[in-house]
PDB file of N, CA and C in Angstrom:
ATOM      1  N   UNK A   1       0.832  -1.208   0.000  1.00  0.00           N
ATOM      2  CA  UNK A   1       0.000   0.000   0.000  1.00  0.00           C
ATOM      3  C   UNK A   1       0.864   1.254   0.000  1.00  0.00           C
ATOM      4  N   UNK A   2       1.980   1.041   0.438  1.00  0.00           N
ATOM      5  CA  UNK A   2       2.898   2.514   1.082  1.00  0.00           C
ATOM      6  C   UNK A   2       3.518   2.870  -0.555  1.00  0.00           C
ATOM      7  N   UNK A   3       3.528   1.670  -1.333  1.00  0.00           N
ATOM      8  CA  UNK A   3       4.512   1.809  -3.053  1.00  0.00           C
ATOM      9  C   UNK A   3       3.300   2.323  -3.685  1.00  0.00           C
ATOM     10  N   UNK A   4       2.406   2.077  -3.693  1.00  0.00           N
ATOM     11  CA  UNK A   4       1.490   3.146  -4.457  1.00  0.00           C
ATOM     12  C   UNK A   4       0.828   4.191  -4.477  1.00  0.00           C
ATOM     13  N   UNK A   5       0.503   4.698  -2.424  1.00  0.00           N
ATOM     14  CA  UNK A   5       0.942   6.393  -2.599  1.00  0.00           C
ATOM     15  C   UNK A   5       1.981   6.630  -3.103  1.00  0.00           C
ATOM     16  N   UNK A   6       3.195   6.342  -2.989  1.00  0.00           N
ATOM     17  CA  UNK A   6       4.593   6.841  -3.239  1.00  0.00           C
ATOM     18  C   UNK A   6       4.692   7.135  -4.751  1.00  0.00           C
ATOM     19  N   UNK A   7       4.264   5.725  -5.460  1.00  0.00           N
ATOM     20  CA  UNK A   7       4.372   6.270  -6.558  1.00  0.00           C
ATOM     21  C   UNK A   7       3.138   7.321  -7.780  1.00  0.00           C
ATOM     22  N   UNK A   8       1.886   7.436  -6.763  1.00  0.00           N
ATOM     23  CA  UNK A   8       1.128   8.991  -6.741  1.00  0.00           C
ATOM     24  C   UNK A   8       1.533   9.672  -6.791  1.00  0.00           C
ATOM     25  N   UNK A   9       2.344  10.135  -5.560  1.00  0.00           N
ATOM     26  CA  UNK A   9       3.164  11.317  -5.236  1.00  0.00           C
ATOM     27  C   UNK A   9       3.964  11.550  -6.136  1.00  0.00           C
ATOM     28  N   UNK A  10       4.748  10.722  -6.730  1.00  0.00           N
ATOM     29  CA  UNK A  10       5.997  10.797  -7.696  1.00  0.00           C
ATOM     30  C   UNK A  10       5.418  11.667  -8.480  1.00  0.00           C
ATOM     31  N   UNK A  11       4.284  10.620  -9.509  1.00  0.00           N
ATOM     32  CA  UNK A  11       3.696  11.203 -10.213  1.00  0.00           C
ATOM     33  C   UNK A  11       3.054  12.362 -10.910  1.00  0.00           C
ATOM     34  N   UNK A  12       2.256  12.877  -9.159  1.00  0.00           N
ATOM     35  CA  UNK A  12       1.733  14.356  -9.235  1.00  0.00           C
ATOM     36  C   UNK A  12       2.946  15.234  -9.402  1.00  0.00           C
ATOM     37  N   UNK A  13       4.313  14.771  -8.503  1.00  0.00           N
ATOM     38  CA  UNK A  13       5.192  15.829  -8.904  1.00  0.00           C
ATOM     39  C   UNK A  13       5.461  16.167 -10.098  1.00  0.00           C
ATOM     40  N   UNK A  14       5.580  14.989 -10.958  1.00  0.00           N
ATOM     41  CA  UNK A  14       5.816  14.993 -12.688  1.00  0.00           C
ATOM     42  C   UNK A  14       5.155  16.107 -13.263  1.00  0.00           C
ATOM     43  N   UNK A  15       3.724  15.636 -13.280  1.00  0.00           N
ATOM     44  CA  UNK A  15       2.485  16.005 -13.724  1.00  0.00           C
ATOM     45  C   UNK A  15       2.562  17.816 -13.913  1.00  0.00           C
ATOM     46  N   UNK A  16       2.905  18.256 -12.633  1.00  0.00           N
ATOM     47  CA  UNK A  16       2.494  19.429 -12.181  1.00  0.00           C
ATOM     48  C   UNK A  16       3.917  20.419 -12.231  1.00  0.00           C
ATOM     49  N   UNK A  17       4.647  19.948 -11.928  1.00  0.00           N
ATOM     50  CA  UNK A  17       5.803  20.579 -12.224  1.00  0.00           C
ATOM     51  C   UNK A  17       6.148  20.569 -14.128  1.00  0.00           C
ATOM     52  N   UNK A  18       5.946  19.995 -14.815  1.00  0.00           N
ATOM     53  CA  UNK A  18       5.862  19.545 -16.537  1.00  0.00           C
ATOM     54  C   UNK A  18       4.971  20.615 -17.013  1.00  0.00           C
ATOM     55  N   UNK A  19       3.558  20.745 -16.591  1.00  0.00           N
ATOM     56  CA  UNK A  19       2.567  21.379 -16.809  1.00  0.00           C
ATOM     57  C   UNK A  19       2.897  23.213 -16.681  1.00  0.00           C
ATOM     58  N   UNK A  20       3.606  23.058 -15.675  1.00  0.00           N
ATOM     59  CA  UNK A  20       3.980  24.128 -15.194  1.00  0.00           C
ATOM     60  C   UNK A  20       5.178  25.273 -15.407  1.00  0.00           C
ATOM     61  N   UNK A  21       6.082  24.514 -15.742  1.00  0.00           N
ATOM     62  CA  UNK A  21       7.315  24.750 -16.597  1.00  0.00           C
ATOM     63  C   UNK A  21       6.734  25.435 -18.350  1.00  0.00           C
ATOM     64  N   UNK A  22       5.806  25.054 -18.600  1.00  0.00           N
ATOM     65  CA  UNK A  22       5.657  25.160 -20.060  1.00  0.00           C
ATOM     66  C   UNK A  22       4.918  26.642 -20.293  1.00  0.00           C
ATOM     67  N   UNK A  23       4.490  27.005 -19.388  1.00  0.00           N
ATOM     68  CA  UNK A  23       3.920  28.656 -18.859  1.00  0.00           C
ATOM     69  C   UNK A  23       5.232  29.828 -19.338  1.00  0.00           C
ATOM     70  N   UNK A  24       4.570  30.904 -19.007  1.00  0.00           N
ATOM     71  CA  UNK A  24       5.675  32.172 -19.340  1.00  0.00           C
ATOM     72  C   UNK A  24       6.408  31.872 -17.798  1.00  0.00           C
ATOM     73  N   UNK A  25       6.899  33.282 -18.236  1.00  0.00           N
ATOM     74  CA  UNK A  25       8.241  33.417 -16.959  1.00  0.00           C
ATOM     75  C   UNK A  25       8.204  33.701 -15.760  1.00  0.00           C
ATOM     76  N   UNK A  26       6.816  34.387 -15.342  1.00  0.00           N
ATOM     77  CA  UNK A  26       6.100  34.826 -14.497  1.00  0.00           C
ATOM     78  C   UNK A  26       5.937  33.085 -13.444  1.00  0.00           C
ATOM     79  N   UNK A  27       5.263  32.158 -14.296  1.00  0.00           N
ATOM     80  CA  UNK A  27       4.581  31.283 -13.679  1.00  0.00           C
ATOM     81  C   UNK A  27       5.840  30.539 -13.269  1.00  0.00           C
ATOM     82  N   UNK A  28       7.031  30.489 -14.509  1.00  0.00           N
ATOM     83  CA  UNK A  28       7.809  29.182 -14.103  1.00  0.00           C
ATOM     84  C   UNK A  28       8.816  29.490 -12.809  1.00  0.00           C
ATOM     85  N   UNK A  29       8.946  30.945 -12.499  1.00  0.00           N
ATOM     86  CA  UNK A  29       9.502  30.881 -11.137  1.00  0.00           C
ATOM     87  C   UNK A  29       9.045  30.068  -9.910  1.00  0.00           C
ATOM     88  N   UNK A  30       7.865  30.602 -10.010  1.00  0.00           N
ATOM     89  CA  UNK A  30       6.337  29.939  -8.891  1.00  0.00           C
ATOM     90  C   UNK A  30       6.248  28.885  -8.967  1.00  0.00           C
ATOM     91  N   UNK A  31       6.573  27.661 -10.466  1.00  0.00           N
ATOM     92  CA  UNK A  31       5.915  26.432 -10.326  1.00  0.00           C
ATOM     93  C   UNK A  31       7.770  25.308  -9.579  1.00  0.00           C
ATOM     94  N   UNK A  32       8.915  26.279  -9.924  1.00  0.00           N
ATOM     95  CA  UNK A  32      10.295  25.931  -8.977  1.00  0.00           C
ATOM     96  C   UNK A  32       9.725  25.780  -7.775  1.00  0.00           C
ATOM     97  N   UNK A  33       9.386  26.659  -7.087  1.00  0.00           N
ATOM     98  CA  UNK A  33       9.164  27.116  -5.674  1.00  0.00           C
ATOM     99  C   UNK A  33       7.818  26.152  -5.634  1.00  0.00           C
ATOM    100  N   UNK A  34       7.087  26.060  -6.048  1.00  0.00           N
ATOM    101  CA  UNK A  34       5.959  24.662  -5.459  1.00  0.00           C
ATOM    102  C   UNK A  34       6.586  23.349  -5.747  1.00  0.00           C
ATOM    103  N   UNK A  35       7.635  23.078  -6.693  1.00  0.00           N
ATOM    104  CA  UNK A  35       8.455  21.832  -6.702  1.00  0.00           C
ATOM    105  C   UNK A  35       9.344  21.770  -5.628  1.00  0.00           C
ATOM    106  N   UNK A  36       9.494  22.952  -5.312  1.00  0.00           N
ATOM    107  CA  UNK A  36      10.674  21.852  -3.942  1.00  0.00           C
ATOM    108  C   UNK A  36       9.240  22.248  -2.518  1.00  0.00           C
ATOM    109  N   UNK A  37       8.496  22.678  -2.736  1.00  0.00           N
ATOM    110  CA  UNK A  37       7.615  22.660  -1.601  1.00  0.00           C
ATOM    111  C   UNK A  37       6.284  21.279  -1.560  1.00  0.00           C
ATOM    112  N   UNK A  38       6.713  20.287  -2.672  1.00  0.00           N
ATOM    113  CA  UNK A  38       6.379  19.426  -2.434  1.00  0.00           C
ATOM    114  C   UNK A  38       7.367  18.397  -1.983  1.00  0.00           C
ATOM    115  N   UNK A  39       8.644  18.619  -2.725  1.00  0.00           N
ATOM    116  CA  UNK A  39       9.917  17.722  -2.145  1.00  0.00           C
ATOM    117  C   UNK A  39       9.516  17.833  -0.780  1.00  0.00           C
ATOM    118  N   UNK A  40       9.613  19.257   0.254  1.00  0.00           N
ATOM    119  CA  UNK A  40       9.923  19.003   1.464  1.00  0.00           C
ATOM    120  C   UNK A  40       8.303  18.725   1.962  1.00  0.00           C
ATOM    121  N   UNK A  41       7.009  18.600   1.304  1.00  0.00           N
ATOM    122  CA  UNK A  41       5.880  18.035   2.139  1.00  0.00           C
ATOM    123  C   UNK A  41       6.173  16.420   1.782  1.00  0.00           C
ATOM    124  N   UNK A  42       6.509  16.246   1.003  1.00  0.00           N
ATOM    125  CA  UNK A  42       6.769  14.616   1.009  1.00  0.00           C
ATOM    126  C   UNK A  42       7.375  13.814   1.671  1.00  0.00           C
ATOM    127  N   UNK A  43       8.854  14.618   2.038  1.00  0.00           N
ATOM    128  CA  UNK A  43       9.655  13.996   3.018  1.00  0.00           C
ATOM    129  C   UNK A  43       8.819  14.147   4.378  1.00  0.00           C
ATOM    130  N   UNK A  44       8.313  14.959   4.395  1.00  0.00           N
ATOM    131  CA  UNK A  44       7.342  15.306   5.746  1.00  0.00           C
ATOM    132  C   UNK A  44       6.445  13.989   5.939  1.00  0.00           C
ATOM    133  N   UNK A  45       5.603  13.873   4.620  1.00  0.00           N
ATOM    134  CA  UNK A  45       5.034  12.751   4.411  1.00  0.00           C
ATOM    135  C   UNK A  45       5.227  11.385   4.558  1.00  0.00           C
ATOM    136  N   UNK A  46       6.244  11.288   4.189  1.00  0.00           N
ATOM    137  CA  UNK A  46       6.777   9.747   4.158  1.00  0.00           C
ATOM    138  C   UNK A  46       7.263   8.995   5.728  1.00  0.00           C
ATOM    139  N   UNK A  47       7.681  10.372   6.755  1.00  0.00           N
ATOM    140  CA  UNK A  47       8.555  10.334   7.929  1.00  0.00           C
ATOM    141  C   UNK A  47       7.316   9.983   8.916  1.00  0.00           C
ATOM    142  N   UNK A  48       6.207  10.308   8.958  1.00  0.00           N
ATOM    143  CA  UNK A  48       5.072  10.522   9.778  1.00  0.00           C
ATOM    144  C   UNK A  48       4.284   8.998   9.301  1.00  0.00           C
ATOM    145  N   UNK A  49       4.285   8.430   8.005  1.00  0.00           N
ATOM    146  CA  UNK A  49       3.173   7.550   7.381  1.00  0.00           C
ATOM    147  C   UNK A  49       3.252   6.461   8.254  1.00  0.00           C
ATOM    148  N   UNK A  50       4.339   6.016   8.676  1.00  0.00           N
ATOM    149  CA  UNK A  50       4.328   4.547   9.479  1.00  0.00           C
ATOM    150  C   UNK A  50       4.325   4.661  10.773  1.00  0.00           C
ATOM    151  N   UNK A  51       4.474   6.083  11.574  1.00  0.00           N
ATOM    152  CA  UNK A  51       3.649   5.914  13.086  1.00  0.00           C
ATOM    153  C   UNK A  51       2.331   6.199  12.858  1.00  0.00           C
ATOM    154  N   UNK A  52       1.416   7.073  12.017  1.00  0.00           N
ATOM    155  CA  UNK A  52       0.335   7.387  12.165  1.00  0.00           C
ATOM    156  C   UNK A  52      -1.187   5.931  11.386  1.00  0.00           C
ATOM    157  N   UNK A  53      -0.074   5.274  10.528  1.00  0.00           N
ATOM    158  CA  UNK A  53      -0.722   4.219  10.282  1.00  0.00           C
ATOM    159  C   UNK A  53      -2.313   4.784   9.339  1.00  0.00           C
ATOM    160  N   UNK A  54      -2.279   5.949   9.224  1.00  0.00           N
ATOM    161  CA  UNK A  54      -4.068   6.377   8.726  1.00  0.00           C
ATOM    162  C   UNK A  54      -4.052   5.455   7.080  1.00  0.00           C
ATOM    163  N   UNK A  55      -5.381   4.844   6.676  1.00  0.00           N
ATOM    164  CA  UNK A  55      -5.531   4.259   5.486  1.00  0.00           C
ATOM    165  C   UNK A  55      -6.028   5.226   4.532  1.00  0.00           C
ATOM    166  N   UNK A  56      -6.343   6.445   4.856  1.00  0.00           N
ATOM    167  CA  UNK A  56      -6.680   7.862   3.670  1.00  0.00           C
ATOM    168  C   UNK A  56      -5.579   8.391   4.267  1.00  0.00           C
ATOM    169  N   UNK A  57      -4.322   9.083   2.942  1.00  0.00           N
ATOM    170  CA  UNK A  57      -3.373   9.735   3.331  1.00  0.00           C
ATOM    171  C   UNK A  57      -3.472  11.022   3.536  1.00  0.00           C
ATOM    172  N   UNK A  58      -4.092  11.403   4.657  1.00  0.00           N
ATOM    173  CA  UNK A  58      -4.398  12.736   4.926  1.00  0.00           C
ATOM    174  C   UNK A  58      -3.351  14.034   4.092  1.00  0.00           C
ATOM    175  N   UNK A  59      -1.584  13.689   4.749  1.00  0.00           N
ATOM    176  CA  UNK A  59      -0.834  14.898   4.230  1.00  0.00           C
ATOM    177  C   UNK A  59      -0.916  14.651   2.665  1.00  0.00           C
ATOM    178  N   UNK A  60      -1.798  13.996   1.869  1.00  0.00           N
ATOM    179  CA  UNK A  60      -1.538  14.030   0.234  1.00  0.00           C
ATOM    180  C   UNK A  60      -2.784  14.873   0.140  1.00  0.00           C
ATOM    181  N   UNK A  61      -3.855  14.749   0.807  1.00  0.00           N
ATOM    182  CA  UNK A  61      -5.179  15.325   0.653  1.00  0.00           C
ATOM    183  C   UNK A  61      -5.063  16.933   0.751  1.00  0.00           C
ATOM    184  N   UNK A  62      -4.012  17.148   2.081  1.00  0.00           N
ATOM    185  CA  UNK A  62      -3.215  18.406   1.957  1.00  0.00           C
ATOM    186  C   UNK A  62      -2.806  19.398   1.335  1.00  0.00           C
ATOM    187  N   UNK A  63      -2.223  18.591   0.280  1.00  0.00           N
ATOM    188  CA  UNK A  63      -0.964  18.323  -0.644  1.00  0.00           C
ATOM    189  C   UNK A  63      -2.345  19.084  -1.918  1.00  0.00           C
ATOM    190  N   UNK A  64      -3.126  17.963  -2.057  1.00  0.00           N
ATOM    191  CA  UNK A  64      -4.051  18.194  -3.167  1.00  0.00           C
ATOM    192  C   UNK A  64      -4.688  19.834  -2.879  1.00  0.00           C
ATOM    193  N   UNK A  65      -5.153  20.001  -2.102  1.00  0.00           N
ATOM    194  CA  UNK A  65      -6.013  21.232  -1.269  1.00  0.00           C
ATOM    195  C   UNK A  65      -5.355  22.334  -2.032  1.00  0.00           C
ATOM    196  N   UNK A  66      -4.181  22.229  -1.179  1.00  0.00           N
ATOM    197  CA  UNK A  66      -2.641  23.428  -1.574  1.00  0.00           C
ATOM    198  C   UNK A  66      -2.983  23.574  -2.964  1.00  0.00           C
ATOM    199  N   UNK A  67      -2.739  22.902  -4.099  1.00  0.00           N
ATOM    200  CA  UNK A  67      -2.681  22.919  -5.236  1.00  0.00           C
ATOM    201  C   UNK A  67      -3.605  23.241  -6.145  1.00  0.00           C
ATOM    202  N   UNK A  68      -4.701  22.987  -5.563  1.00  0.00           N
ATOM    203  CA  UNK A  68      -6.301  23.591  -6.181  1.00  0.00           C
ATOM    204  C   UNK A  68      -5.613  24.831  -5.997  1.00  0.00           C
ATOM    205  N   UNK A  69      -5.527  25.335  -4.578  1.00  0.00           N
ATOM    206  CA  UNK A  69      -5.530  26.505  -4.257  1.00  0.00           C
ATOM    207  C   UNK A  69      -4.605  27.360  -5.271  1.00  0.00           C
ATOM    208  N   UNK A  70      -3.539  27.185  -5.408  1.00  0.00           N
ATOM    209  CA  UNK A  70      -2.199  27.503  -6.119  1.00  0.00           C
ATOM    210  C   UNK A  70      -2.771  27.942  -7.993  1.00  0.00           C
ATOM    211  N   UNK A  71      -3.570  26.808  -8.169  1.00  0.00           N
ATOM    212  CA  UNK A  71      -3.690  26.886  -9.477  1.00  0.00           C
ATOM    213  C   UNK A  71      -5.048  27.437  -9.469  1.00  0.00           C
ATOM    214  N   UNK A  72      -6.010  27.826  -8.884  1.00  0.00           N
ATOM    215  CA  UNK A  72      -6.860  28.913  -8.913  1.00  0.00           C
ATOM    216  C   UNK A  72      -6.555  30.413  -8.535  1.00  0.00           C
ATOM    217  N   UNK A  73      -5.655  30.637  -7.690  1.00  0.00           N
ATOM    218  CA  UNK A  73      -4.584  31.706  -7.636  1.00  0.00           C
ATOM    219  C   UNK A  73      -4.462  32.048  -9.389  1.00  0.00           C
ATOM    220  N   UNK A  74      -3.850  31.984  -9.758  1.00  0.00           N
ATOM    221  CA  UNK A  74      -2.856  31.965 -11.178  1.00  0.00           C
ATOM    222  C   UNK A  74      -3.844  31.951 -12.289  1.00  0.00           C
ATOM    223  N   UNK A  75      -4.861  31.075 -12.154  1.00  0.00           N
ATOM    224  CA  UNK A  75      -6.121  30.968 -13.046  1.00  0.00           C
ATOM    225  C   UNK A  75      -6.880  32.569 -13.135  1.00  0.00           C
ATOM    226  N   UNK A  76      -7.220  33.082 -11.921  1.00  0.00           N
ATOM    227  CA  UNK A  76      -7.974  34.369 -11.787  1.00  0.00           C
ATOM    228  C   UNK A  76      -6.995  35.172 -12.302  1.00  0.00           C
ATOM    229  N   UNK A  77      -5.373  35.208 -12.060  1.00  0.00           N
ATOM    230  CA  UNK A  77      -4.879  36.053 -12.128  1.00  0.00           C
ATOM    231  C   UNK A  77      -4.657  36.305 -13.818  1.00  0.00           C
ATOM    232  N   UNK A  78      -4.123  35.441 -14.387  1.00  0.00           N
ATOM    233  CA  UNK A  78      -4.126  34.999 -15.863  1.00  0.00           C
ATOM    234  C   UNK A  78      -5.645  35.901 -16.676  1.00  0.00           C
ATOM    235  N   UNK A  79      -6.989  35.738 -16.159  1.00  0.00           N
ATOM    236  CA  UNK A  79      -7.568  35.950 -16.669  1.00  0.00           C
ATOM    237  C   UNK A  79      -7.953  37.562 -16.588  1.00  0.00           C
ATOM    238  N   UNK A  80      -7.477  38.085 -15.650  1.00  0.00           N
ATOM    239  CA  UNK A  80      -7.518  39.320 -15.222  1.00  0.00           C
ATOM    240  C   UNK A  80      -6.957  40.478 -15.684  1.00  0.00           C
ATOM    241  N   UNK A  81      -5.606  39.726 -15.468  1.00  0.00           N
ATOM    242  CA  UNK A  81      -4.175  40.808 -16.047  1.00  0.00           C
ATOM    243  C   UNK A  81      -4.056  40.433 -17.683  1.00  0.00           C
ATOM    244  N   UNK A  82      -4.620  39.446 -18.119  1.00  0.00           N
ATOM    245  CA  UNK A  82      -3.640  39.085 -19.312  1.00  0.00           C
ATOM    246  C   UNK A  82      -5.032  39.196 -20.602  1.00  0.00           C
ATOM    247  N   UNK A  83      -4.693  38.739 -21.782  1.00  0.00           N
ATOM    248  CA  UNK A  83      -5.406  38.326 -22.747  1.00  0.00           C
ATOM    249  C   UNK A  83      -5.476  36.958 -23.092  1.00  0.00           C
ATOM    250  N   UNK A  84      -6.106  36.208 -21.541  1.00  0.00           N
ATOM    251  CA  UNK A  84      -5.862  34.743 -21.546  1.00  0.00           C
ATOM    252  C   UNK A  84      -6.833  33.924 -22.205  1.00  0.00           C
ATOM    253  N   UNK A  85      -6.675  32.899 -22.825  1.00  0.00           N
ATOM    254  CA  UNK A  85      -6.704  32.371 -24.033  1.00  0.00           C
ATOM    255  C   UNK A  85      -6.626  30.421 -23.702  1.00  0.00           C
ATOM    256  N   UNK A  86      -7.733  30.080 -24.309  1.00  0.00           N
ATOM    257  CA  UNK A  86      -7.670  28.498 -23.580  1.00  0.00           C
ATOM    258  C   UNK A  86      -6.829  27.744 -25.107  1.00  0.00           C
ATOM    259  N   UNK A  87      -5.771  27.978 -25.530  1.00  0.00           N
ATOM    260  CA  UNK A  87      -5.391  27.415 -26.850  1.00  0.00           C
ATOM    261  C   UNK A  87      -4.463  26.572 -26.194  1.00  0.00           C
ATOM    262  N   UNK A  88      -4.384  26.533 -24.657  1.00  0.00           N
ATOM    263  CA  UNK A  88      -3.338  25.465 -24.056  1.00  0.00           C
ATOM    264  C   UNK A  88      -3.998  23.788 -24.021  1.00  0.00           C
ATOM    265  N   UNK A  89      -5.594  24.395 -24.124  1.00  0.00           N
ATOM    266  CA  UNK A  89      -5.903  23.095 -23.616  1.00  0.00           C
ATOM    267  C   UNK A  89      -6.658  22.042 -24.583  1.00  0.00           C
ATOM    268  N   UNK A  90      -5.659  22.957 -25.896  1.00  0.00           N
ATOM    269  CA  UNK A  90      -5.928  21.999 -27.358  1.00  0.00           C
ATOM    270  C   UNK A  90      -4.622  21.341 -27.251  1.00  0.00           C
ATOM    271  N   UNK A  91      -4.677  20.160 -27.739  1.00  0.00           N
ATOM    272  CA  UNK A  91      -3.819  18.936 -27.983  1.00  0.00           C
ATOM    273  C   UNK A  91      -3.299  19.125 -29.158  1.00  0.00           C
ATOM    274  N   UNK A  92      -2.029  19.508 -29.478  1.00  0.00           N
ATOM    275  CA  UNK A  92      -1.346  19.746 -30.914  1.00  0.00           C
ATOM    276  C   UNK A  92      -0.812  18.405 -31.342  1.00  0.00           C
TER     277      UNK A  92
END
């Protein structure tokens, strides 16, 4: 059970840090700084998982929360300041 949060976690880091990088210059500072702020919730994560024993991984649910949050941040802001444009979320 513990190898397949783990390899979630991996994952979302991929996912979201990839996604994120591909933005202007503005965003890709911000999406550095949420990549190592998941490095250090993970290690957080991983150190706590086997005394607390919980079967819903609460600090990933956390983890998820943060990230809504993060990317609705940036979403309003994008649409506000900019001449934002959904041509990202065509598949070339």
């Amino acid at each position: 059970m513990f190898k397949i949060y783990k390899i979630i976690n991996i994952l979302v880091i991929i996912i979201i840090t990839i996604s994120n990088l591909y933005y202007d210059i503005i965003i890709k500072y911000h999406s550095i700084i949420l990549f190592f702020f998941i490095l250090v919730f993970l290690c957080f994560n991983t150190q706590f998982k086997y005394k607390l024993h919980f079967t819903v991984n609460i600090y990933f649910i956390i983890l998820l929360i943060f990230i809504s949050f993060y990317w609705g941040i940036w979403f309003i802001f994008y649409i506000k300041f900019f001449n934002f444009n959904f041509s990202f979320l065509i598949l070339y």
